[in-house]
C-alpha atoms as a PDB file:
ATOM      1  CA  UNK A   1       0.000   0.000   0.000  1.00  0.00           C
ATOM      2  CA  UNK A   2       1.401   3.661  -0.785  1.00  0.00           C
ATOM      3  CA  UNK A   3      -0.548   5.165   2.281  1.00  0.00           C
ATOM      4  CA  UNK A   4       1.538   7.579   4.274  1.00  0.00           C
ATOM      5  CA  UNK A   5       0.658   9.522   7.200  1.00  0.00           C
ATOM      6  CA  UNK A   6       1.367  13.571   7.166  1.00  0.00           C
ATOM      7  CA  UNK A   7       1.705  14.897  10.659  1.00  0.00           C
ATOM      8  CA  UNK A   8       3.544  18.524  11.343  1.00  0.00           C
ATOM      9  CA  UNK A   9       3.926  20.066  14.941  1.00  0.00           C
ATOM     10  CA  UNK A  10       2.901  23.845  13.079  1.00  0.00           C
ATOM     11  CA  UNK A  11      -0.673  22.628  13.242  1.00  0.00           C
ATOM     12  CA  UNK A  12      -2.691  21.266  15.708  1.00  0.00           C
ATOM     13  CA  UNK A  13      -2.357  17.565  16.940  1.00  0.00           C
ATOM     14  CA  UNK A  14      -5.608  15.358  16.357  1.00  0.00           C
ATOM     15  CA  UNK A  15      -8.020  15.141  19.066  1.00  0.00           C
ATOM     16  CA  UNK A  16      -8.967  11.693  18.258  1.00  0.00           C
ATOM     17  CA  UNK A  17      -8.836   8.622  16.199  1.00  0.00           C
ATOM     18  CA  UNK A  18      -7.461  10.093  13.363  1.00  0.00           C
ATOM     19  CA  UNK A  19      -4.410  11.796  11.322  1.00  0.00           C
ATOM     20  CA  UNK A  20      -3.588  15.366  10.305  1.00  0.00           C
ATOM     21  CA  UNK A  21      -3.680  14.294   6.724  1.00  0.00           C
ATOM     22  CA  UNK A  22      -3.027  10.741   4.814  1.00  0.00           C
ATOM     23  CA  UNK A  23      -1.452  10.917   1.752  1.00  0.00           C
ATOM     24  CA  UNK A  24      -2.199   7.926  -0.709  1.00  0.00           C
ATOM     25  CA  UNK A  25      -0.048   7.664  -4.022  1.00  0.00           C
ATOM     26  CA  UNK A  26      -0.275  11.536  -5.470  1.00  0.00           C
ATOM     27  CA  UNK A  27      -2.987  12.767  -3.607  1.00  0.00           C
ATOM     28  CA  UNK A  28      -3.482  14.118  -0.276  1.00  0.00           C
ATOM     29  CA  UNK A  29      -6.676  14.013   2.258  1.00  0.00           C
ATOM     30  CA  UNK A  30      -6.501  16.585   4.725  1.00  0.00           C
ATOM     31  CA  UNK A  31      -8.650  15.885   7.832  1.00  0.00           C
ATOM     32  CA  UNK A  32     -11.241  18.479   8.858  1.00  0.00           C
ATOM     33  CA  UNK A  33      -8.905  21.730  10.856  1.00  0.00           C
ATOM     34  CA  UNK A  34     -10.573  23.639  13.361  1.00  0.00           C
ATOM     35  CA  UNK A  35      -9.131  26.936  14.510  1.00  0.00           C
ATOM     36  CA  UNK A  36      -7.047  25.726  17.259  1.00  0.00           C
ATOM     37  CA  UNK A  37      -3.072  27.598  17.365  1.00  0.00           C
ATOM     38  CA  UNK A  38      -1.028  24.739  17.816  1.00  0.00           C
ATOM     39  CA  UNK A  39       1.644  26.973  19.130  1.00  0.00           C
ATOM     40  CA  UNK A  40      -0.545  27.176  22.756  1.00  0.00           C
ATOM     41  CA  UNK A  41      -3.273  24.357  21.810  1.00  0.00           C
ATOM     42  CA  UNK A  42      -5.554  27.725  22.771  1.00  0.00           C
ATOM     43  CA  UNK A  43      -9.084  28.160  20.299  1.00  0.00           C
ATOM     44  CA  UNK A  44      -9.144  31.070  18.863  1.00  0.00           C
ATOM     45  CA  UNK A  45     -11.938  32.543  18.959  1.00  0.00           C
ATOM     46  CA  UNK A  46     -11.639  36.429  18.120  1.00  0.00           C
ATOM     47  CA  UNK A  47     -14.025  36.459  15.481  1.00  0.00           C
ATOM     48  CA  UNK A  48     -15.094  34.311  12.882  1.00  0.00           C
ATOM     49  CA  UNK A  49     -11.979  36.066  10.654  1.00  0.00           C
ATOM     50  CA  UNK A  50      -9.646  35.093  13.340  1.00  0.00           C
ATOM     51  CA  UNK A  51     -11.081  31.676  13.419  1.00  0.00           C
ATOM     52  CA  UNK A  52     -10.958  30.850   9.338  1.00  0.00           C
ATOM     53  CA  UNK A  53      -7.475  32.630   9.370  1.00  0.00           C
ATOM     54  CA  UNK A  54      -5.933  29.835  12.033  1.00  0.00           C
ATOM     55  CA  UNK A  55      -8.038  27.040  10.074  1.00  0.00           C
ATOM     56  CA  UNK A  56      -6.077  28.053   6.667  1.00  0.00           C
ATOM     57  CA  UNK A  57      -2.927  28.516   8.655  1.00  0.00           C
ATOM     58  CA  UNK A  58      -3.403  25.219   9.724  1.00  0.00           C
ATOM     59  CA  UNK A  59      -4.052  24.280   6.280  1.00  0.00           C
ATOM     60  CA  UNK A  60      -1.076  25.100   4.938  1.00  0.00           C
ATOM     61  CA  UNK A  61       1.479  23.936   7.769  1.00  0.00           C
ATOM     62  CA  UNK A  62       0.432  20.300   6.494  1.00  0.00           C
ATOM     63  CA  UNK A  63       0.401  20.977   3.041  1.00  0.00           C
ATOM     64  CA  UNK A  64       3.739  22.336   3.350  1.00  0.00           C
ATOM     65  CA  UNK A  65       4.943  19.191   5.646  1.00  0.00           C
ATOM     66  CA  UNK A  66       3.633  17.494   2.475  1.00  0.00           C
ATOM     67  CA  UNK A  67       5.607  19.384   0.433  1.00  0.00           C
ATOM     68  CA  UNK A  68       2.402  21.307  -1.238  1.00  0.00           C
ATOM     69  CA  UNK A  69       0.561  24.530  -1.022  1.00  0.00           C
ATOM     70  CA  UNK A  70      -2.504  25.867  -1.950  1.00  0.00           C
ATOM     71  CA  UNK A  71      -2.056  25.703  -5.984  1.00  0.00           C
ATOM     72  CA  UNK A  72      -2.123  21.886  -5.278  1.00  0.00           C
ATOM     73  CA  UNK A  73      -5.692  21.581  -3.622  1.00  0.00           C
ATOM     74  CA  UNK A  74      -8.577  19.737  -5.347  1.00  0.00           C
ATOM     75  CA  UNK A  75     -11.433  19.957  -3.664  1.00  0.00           C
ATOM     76  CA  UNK A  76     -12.302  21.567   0.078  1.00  0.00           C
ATOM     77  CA  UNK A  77     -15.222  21.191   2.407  1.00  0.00           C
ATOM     78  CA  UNK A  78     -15.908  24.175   4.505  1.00  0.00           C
ATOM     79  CA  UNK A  79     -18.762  23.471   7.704  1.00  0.00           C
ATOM     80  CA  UNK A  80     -20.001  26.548   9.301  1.00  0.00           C
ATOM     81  CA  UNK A  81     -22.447  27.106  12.259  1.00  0.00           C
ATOM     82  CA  UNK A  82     -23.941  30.332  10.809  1.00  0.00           C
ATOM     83  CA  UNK A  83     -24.564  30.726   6.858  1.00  0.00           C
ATOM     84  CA  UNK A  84     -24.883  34.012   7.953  1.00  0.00           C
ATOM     85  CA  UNK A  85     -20.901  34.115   8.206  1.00  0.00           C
ATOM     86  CA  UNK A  86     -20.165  32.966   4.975  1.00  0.00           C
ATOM     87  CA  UNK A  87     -19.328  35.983   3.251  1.00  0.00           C
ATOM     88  CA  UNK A  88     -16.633  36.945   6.121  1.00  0.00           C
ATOM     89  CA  UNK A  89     -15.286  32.771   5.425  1.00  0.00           C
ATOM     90  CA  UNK A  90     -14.803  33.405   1.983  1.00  0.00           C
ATOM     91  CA  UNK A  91     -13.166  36.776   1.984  1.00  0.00           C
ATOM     92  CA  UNK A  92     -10.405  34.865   4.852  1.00  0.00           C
ATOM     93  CA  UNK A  93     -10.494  31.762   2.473  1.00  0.00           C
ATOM     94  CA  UNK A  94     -10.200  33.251  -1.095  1.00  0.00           C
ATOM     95  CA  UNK A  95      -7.174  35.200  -0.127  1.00  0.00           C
ATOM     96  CA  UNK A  96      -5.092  31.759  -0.034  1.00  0.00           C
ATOM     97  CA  UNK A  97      -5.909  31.393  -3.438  1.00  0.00           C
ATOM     98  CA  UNK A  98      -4.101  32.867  -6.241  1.00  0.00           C
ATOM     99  CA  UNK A  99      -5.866  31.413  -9.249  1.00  0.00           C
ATOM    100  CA  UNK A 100      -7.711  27.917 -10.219  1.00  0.00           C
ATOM    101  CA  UNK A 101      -9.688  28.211  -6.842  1.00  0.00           C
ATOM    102  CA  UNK A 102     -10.710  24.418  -6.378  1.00  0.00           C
ATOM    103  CA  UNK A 103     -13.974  22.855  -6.235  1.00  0.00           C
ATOM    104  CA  UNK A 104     -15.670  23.506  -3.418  1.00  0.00           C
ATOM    105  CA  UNK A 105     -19.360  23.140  -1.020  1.00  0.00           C
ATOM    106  CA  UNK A 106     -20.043  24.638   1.955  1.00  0.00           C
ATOM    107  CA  UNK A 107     -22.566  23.652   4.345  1.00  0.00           C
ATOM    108  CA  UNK A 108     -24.326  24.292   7.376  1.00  0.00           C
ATOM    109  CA  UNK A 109     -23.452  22.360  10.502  1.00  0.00           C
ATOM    110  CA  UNK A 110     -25.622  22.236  14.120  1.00  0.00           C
ATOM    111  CA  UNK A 111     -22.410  21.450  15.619  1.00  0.00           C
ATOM    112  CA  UNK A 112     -18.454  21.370  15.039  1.00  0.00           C
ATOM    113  CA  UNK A 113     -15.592  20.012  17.340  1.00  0.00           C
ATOM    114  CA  UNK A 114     -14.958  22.275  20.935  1.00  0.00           C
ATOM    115  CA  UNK A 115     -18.336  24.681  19.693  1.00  0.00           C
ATOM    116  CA  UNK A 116     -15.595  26.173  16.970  1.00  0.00           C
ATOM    117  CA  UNK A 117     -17.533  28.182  14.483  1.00  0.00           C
ATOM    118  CA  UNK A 118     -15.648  26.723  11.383  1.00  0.00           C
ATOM    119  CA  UNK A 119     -14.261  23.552   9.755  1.00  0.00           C
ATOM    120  CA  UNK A 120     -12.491  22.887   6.405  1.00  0.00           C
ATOM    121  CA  UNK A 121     -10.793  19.883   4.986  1.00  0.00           C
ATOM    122  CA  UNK A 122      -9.076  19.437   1.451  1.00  0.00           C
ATOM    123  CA  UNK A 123      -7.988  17.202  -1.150  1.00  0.00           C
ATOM    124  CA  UNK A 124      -4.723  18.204  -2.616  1.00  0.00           C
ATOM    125  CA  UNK A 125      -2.649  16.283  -5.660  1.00  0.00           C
ATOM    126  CA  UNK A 126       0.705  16.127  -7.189  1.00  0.00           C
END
Protein backbone atom coordinates (compact mmCIF):
# COMPACT_ATOMS: atom_id res chain seq x y z
CA UNK A 1 0.00 0.00 0.00
CA UNK A 2 1.40 3.66 -0.79
CA UNK A 3 -0.55 5.16 2.28
CA UNK A 4 1.54 7.58 4.27
CA UNK A 5 0.66 9.52 7.20
CA UNK A 6 1.37 13.57 7.17
CA UNK A 7 1.70 14.90 10.66
CA UNK A 8 3.54 18.52 11.34
CA UNK A 9 3.93 20.07 14.94
CA UNK A 10 2.90 23.84 13.08
CA UNK A 11 -0.67 22.63 13.24
CA UNK A 12 -2.69 21.27 15.71
CA UNK A 13 -2.36 17.56 16.94
CA UNK A 14 -5.61 15.36 16.36
CA UNK A 15 -8.02 15.14 19.07
CA UNK A 16 -8.97 11.69 18.26
CA UNK A 17 -8.84 8.62 16.20
CA UNK A 18 -7.46 10.09 13.36
CA UNK A 19 -4.41 11.80 11.32
CA UNK A 20 -3.59 15.37 10.31
CA UNK A 21 -3.68 14.29 6.72
CA UNK A 22 -3.03 10.74 4.81
CA UNK A 23 -1.45 10.92 1.75
CA UNK A 24 -2.20 7.93 -0.71
CA UNK A 25 -0.05 7.66 -4.02
CA UNK A 26 -0.28 11.54 -5.47
CA UNK A 27 -2.99 12.77 -3.61
CA UNK A 28 -3.48 14.12 -0.28
CA UNK A 29 -6.68 14.01 2.26
CA UNK A 30 -6.50 16.59 4.72
CA UNK A 31 -8.65 15.89 7.83
CA UNK A 32 -11.24 18.48 8.86
CA UNK A 33 -8.90 21.73 10.86
CA UNK A 34 -10.57 23.64 13.36
CA UNK A 35 -9.13 26.94 14.51
CA UNK A 36 -7.05 25.73 17.26
CA UNK A 37 -3.07 27.60 17.36
CA UNK A 38 -1.03 24.74 17.82
CA UNK A 39 1.64 26.97 19.13
CA UNK A 40 -0.55 27.18 22.76
CA UNK A 41 -3.27 24.36 21.81
CA UNK A 42 -5.55 27.72 22.77
CA UNK A 43 -9.08 28.16 20.30
CA UNK A 44 -9.14 31.07 18.86
CA UNK A 45 -11.94 32.54 18.96
CA UNK A 46 -11.64 36.43 18.12
CA UNK A 47 -14.03 36.46 15.48
CA UNK A 48 -15.09 34.31 12.88
CA UNK A 49 -11.98 36.07 10.65
CA UNK A 50 -9.65 35.09 13.34
CA UNK A 51 -11.08 31.68 13.42
CA UNK A 52 -10.96 30.85 9.34
CA UNK A 53 -7.48 32.63 9.37
CA UNK A 54 -5.93 29.84 12.03
CA UNK A 55 -8.04 27.04 10.07
CA UNK A 56 -6.08 28.05 6.67
CA UNK A 57 -2.93 28.52 8.66
CA UNK A 58 -3.40 25.22 9.72
CA UNK A 59 -4.05 24.28 6.28
CA UNK A 60 -1.08 25.10 4.94
CA UNK A 61 1.48 23.94 7.77
CA UNK A 62 0.43 20.30 6.49
CA UNK A 63 0.40 20.98 3.04
CA UNK A 64 3.74 22.34 3.35
CA UNK A 65 4.94 19.19 5.65
CA UNK A 66 3.63 17.49 2.48
CA UNK A 67 5.61 19.38 0.43
CA UNK A 68 2.40 21.31 -1.24
CA UNK A 69 0.56 24.53 -1.02
CA UNK A 70 -2.50 25.87 -1.95
CA UNK A 71 -2.06 25.70 -5.98
CA UNK A 72 -2.12 21.89 -5.28
CA UNK A 73 -5.69 21.58 -3.62
CA UNK A 74 -8.58 19.74 -5.35
CA UNK A 75 -11.43 19.96 -3.66
CA UNK A 76 -12.30 21.57 0.08
CA UNK A 77 -15.22 21.19 2.41
CA UNK A 78 -15.91 24.17 4.51
CA UNK A 79 -18.76 23.47 7.70
CA UNK A 80 -20.00 26.55 9.30
CA UNK A 81 -22.45 27.11 12.26
CA UNK A 82 -23.94 30.33 10.81
CA UNK A 83 -24.56 30.73 6.86
CA UNK A 84 -24.88 34.01 7.95
CA UNK A 85 -20.90 34.12 8.21
CA UNK A 86 -20.17 32.97 4.97
CA UNK A 87 -19.33 35.98 3.25
CA UNK A 88 -16.63 36.95 6.12
CA UNK A 89 -15.29 32.77 5.42
CA UNK A 90 -14.80 33.41 1.98
CA UNK A 91 -13.17 36.78 1.98
CA UNK A 92 -10.40 34.86 4.85
CA UNK A 93 -10.49 31.76 2.47
CA UNK A 94 -10.20 33.25 -1.09
CA UNK A 95 -7.17 35.20 -0.13
CA UNK A 96 -5.09 31.76 -0.03
CA UNK A 97 -5.91 31.39 -3.44
CA UNK A 98 -4.10 32.87 -6.24
CA UNK A 99 -5.87 31.41 -9.25
CA UNK A 100 -7.71 27.92 -10.22
CA UNK A 101 -9.69 28.21 -6.84
CA UNK A 102 -10.71 24.42 -6.38
CA UNK A 103 -13.97 22.86 -6.24
CA UNK A 104 -15.67 23.51 -3.42
CA UNK A 105 -19.36 23.14 -1.02
CA UNK A 106 -20.04 24.64 1.95
CA UNK A 107 -22.57 23.65 4.34
CA UNK A 108 -24.33 24.29 7.38
CA UNK A 109 -23.45 22.36 10.50
CA UNK A 110 -25.62 22.24 14.12
CA UNK A 111 -22.41 21.45 15.62
CA UNK A 112 -18.45 21.37 15.04
CA UNK A 113 -15.59 20.01 17.34
CA UNK A 114 -14.96 22.27 20.94
CA UNK A 115 -18.34 24.68 19.69
CA UNK A 116 -15.59 26.17 16.97
CA UNK A 117 -17.53 28.18 14.48
CA UNK A 118 -15.65 26.72 11.38
CA UNK A 119 -14.26 23.55 9.76
CA UNK A 120 -12.49 22.89 6.41
CA UNK A 121 -10.79 19.88 4.99
CA UNK A 122 -9.08 19.44 1.45
CA UNK A 123 -7.99 17.20 -1.15
CA UNK A 124 -4.72 18.20 -2.62
CA UNK A 125 -2.65 16.28 -5.66
CA UNK A 126 0.70 16.13 -7.19
Amino acid sequence: MEKKIIRTDNAPAPIGPYNQAVQYRDMLFISGQIPIDPKTGNLVRDNIQAETKQVMENLKAILTEAGLDFSNIIKTTIFLMDMGQFAQVNEIYGSYFSEGAPARETVQVSGLPKGVNVEISMIAGR
